[in-house]
PDB file of N, CA and C in Angstrom:
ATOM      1  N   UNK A   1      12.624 -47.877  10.753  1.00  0.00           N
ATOM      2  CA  UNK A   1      12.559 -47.983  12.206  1.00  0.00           C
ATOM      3  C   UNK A   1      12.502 -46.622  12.875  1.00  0.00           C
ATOM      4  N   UNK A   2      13.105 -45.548  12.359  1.00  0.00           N
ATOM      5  CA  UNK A   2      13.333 -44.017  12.737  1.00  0.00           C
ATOM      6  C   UNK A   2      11.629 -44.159  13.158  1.00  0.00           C
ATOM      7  N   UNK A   3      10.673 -43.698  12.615  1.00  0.00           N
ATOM      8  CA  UNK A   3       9.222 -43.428  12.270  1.00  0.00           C
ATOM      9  C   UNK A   3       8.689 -44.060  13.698  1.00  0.00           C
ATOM     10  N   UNK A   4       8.781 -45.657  13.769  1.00  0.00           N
ATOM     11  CA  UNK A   4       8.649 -46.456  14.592  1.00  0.00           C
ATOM     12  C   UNK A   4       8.738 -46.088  16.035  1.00  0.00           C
ATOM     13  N   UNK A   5      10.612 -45.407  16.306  1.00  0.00           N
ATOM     14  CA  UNK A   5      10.684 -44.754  17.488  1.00  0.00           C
ATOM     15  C   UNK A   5       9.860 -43.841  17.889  1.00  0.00           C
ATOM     16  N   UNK A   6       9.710 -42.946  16.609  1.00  0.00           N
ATOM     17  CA  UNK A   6       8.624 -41.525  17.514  1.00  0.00           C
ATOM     18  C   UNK A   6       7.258 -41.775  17.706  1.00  0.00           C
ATOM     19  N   UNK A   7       7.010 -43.041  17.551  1.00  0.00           N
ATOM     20  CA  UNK A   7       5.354 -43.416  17.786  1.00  0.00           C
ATOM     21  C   UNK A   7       5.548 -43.742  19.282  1.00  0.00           C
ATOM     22  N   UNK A   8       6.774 -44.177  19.901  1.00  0.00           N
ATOM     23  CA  UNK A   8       7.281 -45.245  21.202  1.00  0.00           C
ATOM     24  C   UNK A   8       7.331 -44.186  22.204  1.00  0.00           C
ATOM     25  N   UNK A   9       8.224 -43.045  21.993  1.00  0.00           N
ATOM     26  CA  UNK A   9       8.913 -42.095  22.910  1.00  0.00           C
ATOM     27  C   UNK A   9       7.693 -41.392  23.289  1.00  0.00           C
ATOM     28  N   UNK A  10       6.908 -40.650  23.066  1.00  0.00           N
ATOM     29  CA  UNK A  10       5.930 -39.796  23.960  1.00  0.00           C
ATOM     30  C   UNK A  10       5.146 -40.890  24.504  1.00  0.00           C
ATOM     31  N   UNK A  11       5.130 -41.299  24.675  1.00  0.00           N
ATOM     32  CA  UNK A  11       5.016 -42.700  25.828  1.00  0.00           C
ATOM     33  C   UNK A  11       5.604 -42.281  26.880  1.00  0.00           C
ATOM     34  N   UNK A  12       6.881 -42.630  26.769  1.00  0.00           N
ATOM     35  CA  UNK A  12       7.662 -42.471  27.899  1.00  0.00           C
ATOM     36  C   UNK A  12       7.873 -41.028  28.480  1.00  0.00           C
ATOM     37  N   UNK A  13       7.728 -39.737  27.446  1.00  0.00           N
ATOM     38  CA  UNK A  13       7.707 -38.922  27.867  1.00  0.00           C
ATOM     39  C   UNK A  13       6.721 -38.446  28.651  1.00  0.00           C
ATOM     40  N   UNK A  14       5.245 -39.053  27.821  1.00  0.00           N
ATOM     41  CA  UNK A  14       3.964 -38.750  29.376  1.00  0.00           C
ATOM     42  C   UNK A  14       4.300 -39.739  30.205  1.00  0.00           C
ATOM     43  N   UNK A  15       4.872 -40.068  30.790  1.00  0.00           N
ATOM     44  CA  UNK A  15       5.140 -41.136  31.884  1.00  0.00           C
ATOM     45  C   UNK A  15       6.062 -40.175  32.758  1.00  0.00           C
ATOM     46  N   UNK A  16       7.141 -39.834  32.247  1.00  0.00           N
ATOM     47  CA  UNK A  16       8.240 -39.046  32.832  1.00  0.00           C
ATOM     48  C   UNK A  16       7.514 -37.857  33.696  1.00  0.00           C
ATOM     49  N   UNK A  17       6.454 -36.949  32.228  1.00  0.00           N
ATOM     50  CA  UNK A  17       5.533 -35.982  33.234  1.00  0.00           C
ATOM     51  C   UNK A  17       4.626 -36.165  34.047  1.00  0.00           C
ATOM     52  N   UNK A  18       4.288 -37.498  34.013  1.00  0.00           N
ATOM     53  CA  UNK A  18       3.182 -37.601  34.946  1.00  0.00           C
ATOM     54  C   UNK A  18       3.717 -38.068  36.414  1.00  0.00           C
ATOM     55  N   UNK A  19       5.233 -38.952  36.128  1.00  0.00           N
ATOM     56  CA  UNK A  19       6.277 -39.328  37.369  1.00  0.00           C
ATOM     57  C   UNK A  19       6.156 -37.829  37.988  1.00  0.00           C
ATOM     58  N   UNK A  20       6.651 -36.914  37.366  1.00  0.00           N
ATOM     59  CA  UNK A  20       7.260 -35.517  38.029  1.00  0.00           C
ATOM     60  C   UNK A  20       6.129 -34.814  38.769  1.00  0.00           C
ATOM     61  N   UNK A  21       4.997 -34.888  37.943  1.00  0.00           N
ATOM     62  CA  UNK A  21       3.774 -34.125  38.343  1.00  0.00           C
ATOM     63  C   UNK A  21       2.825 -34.626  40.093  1.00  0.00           C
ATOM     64  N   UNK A  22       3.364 -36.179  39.860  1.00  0.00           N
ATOM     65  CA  UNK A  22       2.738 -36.933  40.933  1.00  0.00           C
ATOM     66  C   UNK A  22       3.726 -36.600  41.901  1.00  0.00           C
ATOM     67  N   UNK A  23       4.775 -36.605  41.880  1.00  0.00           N
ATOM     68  CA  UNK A  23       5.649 -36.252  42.582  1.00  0.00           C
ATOM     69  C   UNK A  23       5.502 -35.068  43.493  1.00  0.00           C
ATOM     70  N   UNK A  24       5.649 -34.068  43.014  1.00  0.00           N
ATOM     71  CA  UNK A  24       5.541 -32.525  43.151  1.00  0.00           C
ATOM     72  C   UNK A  24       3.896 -32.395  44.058  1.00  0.00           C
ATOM     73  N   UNK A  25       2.892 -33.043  43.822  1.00  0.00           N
ATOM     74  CA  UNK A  25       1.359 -32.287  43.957  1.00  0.00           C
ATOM     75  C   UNK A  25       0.593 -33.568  44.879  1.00  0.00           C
ATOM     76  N   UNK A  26       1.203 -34.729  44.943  1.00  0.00           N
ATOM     77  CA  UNK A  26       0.134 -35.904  45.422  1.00  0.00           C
ATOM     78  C   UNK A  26       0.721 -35.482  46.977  1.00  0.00           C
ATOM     79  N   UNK A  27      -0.149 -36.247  48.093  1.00  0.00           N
ATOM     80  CA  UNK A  27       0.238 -36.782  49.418  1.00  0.00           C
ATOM     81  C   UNK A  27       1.354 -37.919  48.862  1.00  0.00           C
ATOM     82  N   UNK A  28       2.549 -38.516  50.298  1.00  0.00           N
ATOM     83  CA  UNK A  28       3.087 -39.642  50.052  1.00  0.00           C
ATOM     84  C   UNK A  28       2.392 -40.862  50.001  1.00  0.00           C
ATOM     85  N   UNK A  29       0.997 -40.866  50.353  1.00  0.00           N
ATOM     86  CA  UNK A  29       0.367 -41.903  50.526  1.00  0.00           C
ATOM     87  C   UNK A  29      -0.503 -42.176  49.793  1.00  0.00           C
ATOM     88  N   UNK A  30      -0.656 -41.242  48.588  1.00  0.00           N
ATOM     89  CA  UNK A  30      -1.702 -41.691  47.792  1.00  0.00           C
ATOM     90  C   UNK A  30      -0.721 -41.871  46.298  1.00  0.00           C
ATOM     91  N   UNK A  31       0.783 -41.645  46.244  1.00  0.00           N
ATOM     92  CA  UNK A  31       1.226 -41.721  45.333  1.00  0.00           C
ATOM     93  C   UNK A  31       1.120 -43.197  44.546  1.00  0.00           C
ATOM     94  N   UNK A  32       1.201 -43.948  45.361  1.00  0.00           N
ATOM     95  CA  UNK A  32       1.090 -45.438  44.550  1.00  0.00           C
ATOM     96  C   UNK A  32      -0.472 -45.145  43.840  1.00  0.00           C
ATOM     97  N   UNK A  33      -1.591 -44.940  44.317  1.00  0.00           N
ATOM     98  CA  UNK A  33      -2.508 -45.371  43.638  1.00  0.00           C
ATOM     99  C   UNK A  33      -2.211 -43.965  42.172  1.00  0.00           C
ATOM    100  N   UNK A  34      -1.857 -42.624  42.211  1.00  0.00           N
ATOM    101  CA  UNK A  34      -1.475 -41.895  41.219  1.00  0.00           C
ATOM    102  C   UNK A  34      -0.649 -43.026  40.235  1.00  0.00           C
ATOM    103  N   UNK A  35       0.043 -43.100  40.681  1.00  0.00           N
ATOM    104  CA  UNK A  35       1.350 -44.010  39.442  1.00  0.00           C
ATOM    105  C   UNK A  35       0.557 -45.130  38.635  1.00  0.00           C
ATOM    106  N   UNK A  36      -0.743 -45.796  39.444  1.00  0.00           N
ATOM    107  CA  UNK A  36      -1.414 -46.891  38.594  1.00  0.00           C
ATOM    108  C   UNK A  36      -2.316 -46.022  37.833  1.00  0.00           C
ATOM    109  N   UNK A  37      -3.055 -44.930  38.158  1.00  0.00           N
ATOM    110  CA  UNK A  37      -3.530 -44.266  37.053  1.00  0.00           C
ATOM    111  C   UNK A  37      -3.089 -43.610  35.619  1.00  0.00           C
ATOM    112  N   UNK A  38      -1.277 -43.213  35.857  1.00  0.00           N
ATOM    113  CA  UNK A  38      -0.858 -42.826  35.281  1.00  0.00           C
ATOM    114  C   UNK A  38      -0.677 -43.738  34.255  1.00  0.00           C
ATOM    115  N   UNK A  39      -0.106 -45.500  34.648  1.00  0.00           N
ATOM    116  CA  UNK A  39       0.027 -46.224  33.941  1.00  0.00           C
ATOM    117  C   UNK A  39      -1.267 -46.901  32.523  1.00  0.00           C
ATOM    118  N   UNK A  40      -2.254 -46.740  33.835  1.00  0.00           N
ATOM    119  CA  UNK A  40      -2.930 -46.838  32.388  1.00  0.00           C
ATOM    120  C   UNK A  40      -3.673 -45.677  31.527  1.00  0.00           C
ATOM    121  N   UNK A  41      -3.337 -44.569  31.794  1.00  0.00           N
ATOM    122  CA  UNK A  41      -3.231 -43.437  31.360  1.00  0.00           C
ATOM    123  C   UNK A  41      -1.786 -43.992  29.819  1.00  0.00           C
ATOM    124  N   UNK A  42      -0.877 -44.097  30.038  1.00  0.00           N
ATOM    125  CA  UNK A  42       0.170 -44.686  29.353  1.00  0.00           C
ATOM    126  C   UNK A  42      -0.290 -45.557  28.436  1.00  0.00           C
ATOM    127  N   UNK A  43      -1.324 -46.581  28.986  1.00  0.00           N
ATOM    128  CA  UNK A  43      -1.887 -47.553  28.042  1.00  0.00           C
ATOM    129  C   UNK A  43      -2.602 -47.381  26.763  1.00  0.00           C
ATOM    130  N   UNK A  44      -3.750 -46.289  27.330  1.00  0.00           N
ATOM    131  CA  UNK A  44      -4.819 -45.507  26.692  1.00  0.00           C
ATOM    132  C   UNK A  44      -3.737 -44.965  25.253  1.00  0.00           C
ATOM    133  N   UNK A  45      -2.946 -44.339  25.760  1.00  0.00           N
ATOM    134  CA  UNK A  45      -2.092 -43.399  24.638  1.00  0.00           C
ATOM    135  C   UNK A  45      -1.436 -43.803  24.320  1.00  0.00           C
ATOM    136  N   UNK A  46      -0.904 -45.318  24.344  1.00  0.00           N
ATOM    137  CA  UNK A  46      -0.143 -46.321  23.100  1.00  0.00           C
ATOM    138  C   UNK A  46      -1.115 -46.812  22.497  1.00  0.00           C
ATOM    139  N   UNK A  47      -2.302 -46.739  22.712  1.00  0.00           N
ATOM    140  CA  UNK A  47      -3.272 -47.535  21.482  1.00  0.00           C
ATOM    141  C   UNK A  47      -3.548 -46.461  21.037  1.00  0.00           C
ATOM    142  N   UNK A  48      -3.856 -45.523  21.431  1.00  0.00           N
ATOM    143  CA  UNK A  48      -4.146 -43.941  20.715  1.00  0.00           C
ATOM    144  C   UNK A  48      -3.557 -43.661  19.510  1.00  0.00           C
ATOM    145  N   UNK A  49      -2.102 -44.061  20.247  1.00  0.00           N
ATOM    146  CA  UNK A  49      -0.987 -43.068  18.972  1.00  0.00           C
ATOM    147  C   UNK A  49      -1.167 -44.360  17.916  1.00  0.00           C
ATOM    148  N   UNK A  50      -0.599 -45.710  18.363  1.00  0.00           N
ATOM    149  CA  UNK A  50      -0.652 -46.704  17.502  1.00  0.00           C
ATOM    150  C   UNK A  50      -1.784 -46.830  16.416  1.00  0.00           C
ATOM    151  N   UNK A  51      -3.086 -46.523  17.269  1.00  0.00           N
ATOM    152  CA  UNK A  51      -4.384 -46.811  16.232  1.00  0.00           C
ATOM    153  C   UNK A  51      -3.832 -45.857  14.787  1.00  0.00           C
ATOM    154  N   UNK A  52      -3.770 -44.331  15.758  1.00  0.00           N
ATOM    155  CA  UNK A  52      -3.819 -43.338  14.851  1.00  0.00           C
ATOM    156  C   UNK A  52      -3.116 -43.763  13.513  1.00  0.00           C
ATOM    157  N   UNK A  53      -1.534 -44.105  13.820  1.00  0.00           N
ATOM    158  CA  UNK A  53      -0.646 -44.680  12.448  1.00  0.00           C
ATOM    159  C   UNK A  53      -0.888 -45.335  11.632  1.00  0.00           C
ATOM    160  N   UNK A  54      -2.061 -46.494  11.859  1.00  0.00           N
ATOM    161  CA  UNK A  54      -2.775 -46.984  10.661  1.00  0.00           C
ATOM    162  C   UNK A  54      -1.618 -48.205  10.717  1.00  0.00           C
ATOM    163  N   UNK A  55      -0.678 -48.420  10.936  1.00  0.00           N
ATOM    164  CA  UNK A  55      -0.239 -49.308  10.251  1.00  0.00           C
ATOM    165  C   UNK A  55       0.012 -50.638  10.679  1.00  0.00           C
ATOM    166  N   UNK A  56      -0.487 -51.942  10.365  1.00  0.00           N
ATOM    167  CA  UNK A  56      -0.304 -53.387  10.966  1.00  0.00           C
ATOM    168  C   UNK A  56       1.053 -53.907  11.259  1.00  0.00           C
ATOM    169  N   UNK A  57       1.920 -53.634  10.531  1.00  0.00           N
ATOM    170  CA  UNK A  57       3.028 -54.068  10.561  1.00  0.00           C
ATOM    171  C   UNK A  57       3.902 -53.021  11.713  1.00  0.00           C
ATOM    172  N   UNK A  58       4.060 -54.263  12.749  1.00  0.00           N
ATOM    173  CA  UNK A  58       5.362 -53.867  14.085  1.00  0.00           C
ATOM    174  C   UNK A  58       4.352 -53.171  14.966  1.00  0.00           C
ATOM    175  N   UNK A  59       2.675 -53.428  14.625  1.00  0.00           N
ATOM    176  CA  UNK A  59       1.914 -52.863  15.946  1.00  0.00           C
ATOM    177  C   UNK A  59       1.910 -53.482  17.142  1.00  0.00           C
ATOM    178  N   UNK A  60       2.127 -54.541  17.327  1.00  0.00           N
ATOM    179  CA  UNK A  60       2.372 -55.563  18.614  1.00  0.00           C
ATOM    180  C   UNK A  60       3.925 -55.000  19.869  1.00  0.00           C
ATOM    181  N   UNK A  61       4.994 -55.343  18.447  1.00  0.00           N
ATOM    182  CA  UNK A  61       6.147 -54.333  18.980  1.00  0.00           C
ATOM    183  C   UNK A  61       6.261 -53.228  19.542  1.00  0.00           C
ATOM    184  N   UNK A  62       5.833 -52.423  19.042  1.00  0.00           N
ATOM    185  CA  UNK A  62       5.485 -50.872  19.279  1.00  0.00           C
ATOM    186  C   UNK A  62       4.895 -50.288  20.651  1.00  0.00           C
ATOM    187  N   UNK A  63       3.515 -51.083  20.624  1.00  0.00           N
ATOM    188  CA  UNK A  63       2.863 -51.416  21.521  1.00  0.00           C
ATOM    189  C   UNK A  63       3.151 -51.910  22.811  1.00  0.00           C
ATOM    190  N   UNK A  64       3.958 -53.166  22.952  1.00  0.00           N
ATOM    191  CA  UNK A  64       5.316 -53.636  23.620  1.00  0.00           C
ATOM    192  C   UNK A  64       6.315 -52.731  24.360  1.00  0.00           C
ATOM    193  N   UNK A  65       6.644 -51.644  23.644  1.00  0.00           N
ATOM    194  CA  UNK A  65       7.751 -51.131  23.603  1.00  0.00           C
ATOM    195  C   UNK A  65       6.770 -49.650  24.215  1.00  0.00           C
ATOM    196  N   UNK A  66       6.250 -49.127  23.717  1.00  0.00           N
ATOM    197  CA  UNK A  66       5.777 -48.000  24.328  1.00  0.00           C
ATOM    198  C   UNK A  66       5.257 -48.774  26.137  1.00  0.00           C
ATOM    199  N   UNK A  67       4.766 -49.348  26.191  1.00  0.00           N
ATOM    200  CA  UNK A  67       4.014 -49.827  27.260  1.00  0.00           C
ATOM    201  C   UNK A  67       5.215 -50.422  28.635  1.00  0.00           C
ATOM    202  N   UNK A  68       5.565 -51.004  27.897  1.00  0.00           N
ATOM    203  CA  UNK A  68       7.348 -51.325  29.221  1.00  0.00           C
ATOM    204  C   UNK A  68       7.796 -50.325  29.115  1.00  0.00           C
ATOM    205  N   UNK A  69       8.404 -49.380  28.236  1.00  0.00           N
ATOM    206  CA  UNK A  69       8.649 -48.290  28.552  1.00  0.00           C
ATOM    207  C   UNK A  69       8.269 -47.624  29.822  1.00  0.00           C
ATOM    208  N   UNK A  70       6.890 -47.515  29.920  1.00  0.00           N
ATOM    209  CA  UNK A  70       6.248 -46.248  30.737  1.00  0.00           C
ATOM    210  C   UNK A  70       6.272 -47.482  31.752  1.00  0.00           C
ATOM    211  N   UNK A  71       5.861 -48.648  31.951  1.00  0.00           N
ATOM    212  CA  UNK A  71       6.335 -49.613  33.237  1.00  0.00           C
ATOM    213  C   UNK A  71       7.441 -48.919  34.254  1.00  0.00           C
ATOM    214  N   UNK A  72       8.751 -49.159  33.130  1.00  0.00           N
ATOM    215  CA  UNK A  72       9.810 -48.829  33.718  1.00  0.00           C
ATOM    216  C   UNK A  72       9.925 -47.596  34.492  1.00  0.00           C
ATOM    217  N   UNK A  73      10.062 -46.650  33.370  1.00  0.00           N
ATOM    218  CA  UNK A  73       9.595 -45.380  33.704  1.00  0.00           C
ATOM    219  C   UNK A  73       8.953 -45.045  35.247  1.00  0.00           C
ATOM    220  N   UNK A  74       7.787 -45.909  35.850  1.00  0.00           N
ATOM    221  CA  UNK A  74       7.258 -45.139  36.274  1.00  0.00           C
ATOM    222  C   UNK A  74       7.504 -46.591  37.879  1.00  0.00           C
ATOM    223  N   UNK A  75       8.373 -47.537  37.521  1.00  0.00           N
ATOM    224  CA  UNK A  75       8.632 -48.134  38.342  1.00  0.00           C
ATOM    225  C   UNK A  75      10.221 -47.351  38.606  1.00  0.00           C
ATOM    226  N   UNK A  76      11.170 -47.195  38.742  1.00  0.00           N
ATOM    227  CA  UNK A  76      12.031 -46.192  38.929  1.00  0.00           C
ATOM    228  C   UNK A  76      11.119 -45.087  39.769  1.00  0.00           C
ATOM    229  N   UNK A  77      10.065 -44.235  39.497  1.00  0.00           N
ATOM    230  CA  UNK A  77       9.441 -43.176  40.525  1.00  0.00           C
ATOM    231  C   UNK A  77       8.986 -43.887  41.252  1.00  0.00           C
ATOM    232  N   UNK A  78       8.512 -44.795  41.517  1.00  0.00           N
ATOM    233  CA  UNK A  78       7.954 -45.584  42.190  1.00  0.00           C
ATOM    234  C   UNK A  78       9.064 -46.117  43.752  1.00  0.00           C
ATOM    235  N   UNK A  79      10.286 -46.563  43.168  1.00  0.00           N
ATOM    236  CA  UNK A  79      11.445 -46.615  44.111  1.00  0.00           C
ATOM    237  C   UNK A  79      11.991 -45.393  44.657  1.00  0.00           C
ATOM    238  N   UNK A  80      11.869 -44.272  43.639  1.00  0.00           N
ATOM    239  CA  UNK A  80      12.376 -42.889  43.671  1.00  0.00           C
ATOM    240  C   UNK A  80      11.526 -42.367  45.153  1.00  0.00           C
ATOM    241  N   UNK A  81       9.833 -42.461  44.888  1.00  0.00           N
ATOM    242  CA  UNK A  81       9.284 -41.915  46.157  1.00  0.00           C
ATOM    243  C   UNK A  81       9.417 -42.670  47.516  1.00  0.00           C
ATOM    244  N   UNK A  82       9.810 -44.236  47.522  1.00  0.00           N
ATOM    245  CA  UNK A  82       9.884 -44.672  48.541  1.00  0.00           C
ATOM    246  C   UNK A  82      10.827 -44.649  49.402  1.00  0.00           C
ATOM    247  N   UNK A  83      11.923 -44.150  48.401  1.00  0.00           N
ATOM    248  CA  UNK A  83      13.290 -43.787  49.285  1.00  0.00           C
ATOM    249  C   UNK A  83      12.893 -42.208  49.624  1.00  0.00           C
ATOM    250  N   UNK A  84      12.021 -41.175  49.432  1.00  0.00           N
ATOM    251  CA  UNK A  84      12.506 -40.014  49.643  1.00  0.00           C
ATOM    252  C   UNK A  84      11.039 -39.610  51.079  1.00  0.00           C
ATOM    253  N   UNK A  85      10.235 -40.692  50.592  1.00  0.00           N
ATOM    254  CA  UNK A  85       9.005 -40.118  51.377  1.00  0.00           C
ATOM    255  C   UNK A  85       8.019 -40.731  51.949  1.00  0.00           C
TER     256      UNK A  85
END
């Protein structure tokens, strides 16, 4: 399962940078449509990493799991900018 996690987490970590980056550089008003790009930006790079691993077994999971991840992730900035801006 160790292996498993580090296919999941830079997921969430480009999510985190792309939360911060949109944050910092967009208008307040164009941030929602940034955050849906980002998301499937997020998408793109769980099938990326997943393809890359080759491996069938727990690709659905993984997949799952990287992808709500960056949901979450980027629903939290999502509340984050509406309270600040």
């Amino acid at each position: 399962m160790t292996w498993q996690i580090w296919s999941v987490v830079p997921v969430w970590l480009a999510a985190v940078a792309a939360a911060v980056i949109i944050g910092l550089t967009s208008a307040p008003e164009a941030r929602v449509t940034w955050l849906g790009v980002a998301l499937a930006g997020a998408v793109i790079v769980t099938f990326f990493i997943q393809l890359a691993i080759q491996r069938k077994e727990g690709f659905v999971v993984r997949a799952m799991a990287s992808v709500t991840g960056a949901i979450v992730v980027l629903a939290i900035a999502s509340g984050v900018f509406a309270l600040v801006g």
